[in-house]
C-alpha atoms as a PDB file:
ATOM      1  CA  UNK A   1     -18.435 -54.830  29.283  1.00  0.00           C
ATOM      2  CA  UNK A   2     -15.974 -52.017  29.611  1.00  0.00           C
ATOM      3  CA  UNK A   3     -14.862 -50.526  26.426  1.00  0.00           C
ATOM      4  CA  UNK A   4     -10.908 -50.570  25.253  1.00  0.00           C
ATOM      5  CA  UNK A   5     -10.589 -46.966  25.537  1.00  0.00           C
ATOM      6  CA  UNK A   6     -11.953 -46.374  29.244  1.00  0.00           C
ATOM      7  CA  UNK A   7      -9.537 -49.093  30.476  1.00  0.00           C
ATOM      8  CA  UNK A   8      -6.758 -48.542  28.321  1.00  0.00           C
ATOM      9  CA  UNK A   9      -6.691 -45.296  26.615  1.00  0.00           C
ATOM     10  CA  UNK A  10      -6.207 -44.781  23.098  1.00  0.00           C
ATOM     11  CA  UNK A  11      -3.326 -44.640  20.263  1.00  0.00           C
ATOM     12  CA  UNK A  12      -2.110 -41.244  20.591  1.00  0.00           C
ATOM     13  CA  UNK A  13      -0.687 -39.803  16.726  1.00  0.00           C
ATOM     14  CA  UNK A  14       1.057 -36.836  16.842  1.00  0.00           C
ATOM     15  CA  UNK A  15       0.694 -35.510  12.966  1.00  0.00           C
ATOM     16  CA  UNK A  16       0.442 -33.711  10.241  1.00  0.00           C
ATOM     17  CA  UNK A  17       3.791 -33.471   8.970  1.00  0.00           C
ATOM     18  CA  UNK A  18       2.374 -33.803   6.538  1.00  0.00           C
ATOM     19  CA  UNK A  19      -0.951 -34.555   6.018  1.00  0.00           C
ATOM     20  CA  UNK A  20      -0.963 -36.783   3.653  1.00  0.00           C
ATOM     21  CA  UNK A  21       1.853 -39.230   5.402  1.00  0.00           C
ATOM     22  CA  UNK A  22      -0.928 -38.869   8.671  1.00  0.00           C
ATOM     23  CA  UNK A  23      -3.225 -40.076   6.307  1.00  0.00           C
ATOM     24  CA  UNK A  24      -1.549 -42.740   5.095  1.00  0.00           C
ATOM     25  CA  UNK A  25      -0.416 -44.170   8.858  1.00  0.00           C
ATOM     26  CA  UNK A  26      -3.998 -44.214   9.558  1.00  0.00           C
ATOM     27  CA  UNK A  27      -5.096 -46.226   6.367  1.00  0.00           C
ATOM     28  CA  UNK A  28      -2.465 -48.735   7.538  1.00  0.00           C
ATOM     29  CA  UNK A  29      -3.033 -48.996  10.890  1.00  0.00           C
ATOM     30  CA  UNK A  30      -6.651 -49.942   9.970  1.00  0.00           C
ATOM     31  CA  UNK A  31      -5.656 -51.786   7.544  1.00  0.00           C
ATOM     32  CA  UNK A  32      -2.547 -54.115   9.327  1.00  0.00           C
ATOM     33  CA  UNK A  33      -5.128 -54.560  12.457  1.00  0.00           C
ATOM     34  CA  UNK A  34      -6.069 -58.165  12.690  1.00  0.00           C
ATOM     35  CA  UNK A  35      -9.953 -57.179  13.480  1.00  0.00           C
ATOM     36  CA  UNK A  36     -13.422 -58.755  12.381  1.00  0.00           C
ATOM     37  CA  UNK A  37     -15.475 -56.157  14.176  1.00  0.00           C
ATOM     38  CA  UNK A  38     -15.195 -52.316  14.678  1.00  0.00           C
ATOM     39  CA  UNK A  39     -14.671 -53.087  18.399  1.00  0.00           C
ATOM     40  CA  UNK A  40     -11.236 -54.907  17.683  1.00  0.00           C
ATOM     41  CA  UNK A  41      -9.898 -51.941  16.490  1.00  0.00           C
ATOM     42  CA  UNK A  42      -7.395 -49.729  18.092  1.00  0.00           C
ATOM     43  CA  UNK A  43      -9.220 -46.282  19.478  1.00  0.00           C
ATOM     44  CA  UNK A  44      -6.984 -43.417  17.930  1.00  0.00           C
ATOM     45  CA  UNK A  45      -6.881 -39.957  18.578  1.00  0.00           C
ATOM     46  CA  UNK A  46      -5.279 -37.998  15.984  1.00  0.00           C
ATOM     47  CA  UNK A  47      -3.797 -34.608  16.011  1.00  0.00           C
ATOM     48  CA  UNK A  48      -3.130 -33.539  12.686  1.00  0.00           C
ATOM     49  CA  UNK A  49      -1.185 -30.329  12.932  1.00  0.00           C
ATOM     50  CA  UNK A  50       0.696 -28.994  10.074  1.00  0.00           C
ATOM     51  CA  UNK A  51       1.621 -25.566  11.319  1.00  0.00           C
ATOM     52  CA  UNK A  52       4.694 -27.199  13.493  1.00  0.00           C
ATOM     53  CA  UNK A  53       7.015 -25.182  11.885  1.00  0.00           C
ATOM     54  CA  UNK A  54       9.597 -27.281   9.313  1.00  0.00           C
ATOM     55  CA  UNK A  55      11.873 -29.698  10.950  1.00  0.00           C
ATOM     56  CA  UNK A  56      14.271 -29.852   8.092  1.00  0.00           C
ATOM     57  CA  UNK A  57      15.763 -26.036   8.452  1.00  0.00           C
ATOM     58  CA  UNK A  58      15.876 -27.204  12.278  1.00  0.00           C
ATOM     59  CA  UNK A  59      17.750 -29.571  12.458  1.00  0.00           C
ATOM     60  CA  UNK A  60      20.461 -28.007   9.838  1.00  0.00           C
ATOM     61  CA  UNK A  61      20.519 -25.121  12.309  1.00  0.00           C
ATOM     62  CA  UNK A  62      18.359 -22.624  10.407  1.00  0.00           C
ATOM     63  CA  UNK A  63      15.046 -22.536  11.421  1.00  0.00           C
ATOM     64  CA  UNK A  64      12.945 -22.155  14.176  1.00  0.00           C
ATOM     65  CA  UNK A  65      13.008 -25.485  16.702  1.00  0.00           C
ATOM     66  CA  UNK A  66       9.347 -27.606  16.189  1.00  0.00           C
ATOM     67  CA  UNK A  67       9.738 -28.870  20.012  1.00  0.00           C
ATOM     68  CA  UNK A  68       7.703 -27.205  21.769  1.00  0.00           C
ATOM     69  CA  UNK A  69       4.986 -27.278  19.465  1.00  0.00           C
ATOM     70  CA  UNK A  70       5.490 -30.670  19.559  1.00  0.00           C
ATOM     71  CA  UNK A  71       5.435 -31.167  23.114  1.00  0.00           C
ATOM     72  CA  UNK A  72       2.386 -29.252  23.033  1.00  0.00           C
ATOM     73  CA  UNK A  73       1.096 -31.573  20.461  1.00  0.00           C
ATOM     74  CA  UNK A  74       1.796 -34.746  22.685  1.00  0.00           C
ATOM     75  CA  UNK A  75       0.661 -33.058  25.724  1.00  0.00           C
ATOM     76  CA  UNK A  76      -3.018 -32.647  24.235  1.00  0.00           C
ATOM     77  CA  UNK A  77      -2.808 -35.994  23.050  1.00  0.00           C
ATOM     78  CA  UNK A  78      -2.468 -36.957  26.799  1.00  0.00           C
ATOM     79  CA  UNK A  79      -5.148 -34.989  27.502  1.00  0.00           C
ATOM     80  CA  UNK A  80      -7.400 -36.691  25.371  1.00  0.00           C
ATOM     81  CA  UNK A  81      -6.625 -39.842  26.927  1.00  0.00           C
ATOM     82  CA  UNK A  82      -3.582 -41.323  24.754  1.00  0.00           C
ATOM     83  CA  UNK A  83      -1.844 -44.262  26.735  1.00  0.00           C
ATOM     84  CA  UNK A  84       0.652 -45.249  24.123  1.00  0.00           C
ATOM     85  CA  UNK A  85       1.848 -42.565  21.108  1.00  0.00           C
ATOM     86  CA  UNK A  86       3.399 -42.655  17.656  1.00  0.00           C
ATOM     87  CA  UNK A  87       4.652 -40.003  15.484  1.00  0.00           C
ATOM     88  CA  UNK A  88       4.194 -40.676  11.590  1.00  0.00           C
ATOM     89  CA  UNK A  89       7.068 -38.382  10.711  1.00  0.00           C
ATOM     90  CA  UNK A  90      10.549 -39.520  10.319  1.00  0.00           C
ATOM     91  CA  UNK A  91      12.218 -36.069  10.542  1.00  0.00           C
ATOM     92  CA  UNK A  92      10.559 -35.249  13.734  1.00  0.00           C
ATOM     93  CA  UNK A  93      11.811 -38.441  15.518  1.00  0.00           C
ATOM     94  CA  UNK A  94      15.066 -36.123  15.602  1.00  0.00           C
ATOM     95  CA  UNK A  95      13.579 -34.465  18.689  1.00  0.00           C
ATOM     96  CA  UNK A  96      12.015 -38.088  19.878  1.00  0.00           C
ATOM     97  CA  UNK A  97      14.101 -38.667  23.411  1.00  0.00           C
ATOM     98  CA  UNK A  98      12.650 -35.086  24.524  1.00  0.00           C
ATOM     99  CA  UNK A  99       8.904 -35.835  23.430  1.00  0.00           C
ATOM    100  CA  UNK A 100       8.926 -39.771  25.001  1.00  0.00           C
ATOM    101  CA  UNK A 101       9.948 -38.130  28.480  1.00  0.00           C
ATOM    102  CA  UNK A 102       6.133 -38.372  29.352  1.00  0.00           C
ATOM    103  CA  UNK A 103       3.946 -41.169  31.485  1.00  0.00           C
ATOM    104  CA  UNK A 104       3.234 -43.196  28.361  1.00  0.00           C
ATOM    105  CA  UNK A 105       5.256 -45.281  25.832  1.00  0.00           C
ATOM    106  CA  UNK A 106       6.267 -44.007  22.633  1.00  0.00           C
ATOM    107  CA  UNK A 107       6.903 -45.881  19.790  1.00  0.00           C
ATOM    108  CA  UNK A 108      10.099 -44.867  17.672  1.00  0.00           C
ATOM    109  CA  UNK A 109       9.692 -45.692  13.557  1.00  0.00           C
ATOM    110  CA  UNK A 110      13.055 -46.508  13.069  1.00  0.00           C
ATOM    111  CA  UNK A 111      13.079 -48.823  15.647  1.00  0.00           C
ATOM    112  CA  UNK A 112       9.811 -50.030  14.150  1.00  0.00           C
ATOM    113  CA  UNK A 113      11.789 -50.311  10.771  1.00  0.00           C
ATOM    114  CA  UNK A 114      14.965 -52.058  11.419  1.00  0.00           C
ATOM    115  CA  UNK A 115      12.632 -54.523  13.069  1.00  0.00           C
ATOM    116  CA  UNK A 116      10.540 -54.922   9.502  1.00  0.00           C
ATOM    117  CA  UNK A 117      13.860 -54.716   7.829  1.00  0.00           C
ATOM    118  CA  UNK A 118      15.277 -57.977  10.073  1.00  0.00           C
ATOM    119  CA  UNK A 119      12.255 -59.984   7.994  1.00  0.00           C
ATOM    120  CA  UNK A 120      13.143 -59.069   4.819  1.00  0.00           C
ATOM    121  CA  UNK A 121      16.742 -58.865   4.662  1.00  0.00           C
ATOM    122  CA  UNK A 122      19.429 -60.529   7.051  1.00  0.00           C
ATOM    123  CA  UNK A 123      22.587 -58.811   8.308  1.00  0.00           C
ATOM    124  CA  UNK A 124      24.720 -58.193   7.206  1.00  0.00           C
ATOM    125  CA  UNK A 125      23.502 -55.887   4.338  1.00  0.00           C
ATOM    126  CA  UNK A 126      23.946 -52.644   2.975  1.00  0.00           C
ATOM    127  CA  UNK A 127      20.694 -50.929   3.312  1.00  0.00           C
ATOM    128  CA  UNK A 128      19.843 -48.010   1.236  1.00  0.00           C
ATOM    129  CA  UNK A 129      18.122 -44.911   2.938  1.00  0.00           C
ATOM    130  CA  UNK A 130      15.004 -42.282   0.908  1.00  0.00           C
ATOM    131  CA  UNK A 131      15.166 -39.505   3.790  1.00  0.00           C
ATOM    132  CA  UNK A 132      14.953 -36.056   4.365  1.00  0.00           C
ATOM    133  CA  UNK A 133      18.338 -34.227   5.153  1.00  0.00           C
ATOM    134  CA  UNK A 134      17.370 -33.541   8.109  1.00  0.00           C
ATOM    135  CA  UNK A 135      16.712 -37.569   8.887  1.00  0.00           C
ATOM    136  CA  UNK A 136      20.370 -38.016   7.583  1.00  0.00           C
ATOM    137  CA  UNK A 137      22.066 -35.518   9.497  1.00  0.00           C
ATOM    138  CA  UNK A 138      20.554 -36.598  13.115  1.00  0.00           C
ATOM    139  CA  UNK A 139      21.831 -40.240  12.423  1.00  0.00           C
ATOM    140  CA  UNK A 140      18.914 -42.375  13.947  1.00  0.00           C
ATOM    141  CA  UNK A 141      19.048 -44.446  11.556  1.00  0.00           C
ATOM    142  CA  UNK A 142      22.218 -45.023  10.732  1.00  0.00           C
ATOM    143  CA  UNK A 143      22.795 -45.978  14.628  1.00  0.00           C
ATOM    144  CA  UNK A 144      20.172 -48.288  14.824  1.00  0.00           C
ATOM    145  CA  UNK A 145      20.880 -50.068  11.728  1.00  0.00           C
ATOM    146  CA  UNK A 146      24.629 -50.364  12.697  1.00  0.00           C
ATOM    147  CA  UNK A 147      23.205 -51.750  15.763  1.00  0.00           C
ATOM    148  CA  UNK A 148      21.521 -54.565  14.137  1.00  0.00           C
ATOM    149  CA  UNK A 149      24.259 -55.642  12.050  1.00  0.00           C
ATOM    150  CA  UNK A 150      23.690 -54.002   9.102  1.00  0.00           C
ATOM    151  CA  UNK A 151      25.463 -50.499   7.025  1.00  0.00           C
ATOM    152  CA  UNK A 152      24.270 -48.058   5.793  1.00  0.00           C
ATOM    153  CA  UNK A 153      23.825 -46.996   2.204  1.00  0.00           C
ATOM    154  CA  UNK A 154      23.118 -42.589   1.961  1.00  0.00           C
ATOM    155  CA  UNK A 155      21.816 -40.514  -1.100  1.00  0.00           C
ATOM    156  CA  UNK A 156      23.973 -38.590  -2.825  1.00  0.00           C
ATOM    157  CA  UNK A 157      23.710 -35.016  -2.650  1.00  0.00           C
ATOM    158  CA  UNK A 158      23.225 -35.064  -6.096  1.00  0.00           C
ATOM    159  CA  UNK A 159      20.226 -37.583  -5.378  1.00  0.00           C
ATOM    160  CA  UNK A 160      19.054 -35.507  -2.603  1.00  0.00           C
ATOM    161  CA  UNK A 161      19.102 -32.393  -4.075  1.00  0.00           C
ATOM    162  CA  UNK A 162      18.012 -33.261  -7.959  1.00  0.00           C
ATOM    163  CA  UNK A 163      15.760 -36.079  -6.781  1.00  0.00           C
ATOM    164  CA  UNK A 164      14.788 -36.730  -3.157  1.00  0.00           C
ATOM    165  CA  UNK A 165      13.893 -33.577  -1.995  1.00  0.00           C
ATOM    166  CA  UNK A 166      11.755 -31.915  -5.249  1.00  0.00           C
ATOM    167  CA  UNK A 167       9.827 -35.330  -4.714  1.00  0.00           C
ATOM    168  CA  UNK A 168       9.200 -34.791  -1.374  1.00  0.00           C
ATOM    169  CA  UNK A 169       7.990 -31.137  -2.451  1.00  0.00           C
ATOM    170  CA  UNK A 170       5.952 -32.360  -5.335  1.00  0.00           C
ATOM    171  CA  UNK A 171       4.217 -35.046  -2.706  1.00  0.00           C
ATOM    172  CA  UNK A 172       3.206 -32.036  -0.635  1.00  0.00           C
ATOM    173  CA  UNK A 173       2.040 -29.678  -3.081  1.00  0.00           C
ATOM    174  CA  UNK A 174      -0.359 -32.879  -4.671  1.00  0.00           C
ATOM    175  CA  UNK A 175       1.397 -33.800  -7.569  1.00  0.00           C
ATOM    176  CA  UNK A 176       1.606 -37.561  -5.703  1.00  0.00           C
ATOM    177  CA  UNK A 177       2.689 -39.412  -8.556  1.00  0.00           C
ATOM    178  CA  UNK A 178       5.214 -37.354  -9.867  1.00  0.00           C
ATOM    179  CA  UNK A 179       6.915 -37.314  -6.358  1.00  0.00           C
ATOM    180  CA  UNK A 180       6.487 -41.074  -6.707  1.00  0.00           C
ATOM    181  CA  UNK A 181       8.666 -41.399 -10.376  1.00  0.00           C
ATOM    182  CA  UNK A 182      11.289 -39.121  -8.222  1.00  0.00           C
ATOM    183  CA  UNK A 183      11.241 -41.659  -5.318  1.00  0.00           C
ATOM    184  CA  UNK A 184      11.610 -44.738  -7.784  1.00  0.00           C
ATOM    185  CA  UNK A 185      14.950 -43.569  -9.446  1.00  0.00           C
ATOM    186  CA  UNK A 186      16.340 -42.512  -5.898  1.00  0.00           C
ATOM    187  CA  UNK A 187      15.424 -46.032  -4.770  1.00  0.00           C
ATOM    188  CA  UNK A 188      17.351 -47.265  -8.112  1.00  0.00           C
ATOM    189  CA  UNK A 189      20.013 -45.129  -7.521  1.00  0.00           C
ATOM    190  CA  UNK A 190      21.033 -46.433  -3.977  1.00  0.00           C
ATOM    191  CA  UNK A 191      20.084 -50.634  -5.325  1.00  0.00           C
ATOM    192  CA  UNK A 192      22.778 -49.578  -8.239  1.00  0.00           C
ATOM    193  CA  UNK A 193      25.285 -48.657  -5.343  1.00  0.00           C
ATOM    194  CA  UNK A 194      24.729 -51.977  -3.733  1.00  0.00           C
ATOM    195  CA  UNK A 195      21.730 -51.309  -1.561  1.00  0.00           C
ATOM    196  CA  UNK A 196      19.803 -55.192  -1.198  1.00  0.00           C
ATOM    197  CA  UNK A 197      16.812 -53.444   0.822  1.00  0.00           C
ATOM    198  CA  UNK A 198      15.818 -49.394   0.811  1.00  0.00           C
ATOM    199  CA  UNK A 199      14.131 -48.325   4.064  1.00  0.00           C
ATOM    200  CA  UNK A 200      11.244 -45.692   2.854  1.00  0.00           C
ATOM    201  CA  UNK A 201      12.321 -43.048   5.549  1.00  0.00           C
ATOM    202  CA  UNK A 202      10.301 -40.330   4.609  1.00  0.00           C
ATOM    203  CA  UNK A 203       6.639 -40.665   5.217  1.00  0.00           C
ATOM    204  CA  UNK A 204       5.734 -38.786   1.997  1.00  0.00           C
ATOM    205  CA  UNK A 205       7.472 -41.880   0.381  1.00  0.00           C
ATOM    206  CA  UNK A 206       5.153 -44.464   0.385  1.00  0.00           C
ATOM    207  CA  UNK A 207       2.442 -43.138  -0.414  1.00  0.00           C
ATOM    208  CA  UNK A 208       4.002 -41.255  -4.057  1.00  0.00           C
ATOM    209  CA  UNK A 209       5.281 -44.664  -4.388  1.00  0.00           C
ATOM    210  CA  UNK A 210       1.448 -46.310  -4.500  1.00  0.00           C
ATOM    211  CA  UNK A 211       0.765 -44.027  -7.031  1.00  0.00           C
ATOM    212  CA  UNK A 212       3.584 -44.339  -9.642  1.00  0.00           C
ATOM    213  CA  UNK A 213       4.418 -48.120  -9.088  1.00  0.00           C
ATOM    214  CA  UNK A 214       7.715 -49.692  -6.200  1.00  0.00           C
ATOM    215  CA  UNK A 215      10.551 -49.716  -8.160  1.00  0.00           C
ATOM    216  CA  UNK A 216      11.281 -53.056  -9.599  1.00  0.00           C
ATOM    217  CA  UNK A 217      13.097 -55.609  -8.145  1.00  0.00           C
ATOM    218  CA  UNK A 218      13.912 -53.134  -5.064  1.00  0.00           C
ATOM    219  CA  UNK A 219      13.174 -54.437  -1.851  1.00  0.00           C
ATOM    220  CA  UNK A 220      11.291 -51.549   0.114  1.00  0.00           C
ATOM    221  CA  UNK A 221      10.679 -51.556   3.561  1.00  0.00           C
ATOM    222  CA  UNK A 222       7.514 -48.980   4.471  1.00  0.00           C
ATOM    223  CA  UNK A 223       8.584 -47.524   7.735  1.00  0.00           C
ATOM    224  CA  UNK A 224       4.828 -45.595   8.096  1.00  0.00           C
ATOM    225  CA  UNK A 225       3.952 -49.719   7.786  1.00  0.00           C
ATOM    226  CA  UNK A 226       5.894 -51.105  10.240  1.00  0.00           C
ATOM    227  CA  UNK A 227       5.046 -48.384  12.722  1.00  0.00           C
ATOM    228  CA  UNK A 228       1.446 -48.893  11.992  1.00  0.00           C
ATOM    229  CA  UNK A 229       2.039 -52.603  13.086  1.00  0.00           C
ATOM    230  CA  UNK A 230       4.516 -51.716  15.961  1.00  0.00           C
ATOM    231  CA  UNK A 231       1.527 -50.045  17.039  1.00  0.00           C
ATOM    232  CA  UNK A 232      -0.919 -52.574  16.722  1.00  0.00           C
ATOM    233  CA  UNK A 233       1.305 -55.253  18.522  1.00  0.00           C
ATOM    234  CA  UNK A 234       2.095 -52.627  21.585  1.00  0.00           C
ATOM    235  CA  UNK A 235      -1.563 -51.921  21.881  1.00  0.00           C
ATOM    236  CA  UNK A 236      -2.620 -55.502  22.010  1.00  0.00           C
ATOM    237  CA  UNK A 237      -0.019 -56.742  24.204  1.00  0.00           C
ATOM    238  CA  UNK A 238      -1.448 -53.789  26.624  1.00  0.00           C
ATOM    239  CA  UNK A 239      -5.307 -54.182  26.214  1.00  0.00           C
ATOM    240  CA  UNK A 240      -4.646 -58.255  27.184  1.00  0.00           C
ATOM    241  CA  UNK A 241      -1.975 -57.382  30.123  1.00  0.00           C
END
């Protein structure tokens, strides 16, 4: 029999931005695959690269562009045989029309999310959003949820400068749970504004959030989750074309 991966390839991830969020796609992608045997898994290859430089400072015009270290990035993925690609960083999706001009498909998280976000919540809703500023400012997400019906719900800049963002830093220095307890009272925040859903748009989110506990009675939706099954589906519907 021929294997998956000589006739179709392999799940290209473009990471490390940061680590731990790569980490965490992968765990889920395992995890949301519907397999009994290693062979019904989805072959990855993973580049986990966490000197692109910063995409926040980028995208706010001061800082050095991550493209083409990106593109670089995707191209070796390419290389090493990736037929379909996902990138398990939100921020970086900024520069995602430039990166999916390429021979493969690429999947696009937010897409991925507002498609996990139709099965929890229907439209219309205001949807709260835990995001980078950089996320914010490049308005992916608020187009696509406007798209499906739905409006948007931002952080303060009280909530991302007291809250969101030293989370995000405490998630990437190791202190996991503490970025977590910072990521709960964001998610409060934006429910107490009238949020019914929060979209977990940073992929240092989730993962601080298994460690100190979802915020109660919050509906999250895990965007590193939904792209992990956006995957799976796309790669399925390709190995049995």
């Amino acid at each position: 029999m021929t294997h998956a991966f000589a006739r179709r390839g392999a799940l290209g991830v473009l990471g490390g931005m940061g680590p731990l969020a790569t980490a965490d796609f992968f765990a889920k992608l395992v995890a949301v695959t519907p397999a009994a045997r290693d062979e019904e898994h989805v072959p990855v290859v993973l580049a986990s690269l966490p000197d692109i430089p910063p995409r926040v400072p980028a995208i706010l015009g001061h800082g050095e562009s991550p493209l083409p270290a990106l593109i670089d990035a995707r191209d070796r993925l390419l290389a090493a045989g990736a037929s379909l690609l996902a990138m398990p960083c939100n921020t970086a999706h900024h520069w995602f029309d430039a990166l999916a001009q390429c021979p493969v498909p690429m999947l696009h998280i937010a897409d991925a999310a507002v498609g996990a976000l139709r099965e929890a919540v229907a439209a219309p809703a205001a949807i709260g959003l835990v995001a980078t500023r950089g996320t914010l400012h490049s308005g992916f997400y608020e187009r696509r949820l406007a798209l499906a019906g739905y409006s948007l719900i931002e952080p303060s800049e009280g909530e991302l400068s007291r809250t969101i963002e030293p989370a995000i830093a405490a998630v990437k220095s190791g202190a996991v749970r503490a970025g977590g307890e910072g990521f709960q009272q964001a998610a409060r925040a934006l429910a107490a504004r009238g949020a019914r859903a929060v979209i977990l748009a940073c992929t240092e989110v989730p993962p601080a959030l298994a460690a100190a506990g979802p915020p109660p009675g919050i509906a999250c939706v895990d965007a590193t989750e939904a792209l992990a099954r956006a995957c799976v589906t796309a790669w399925r519907g390709m190995v049995d074309a």
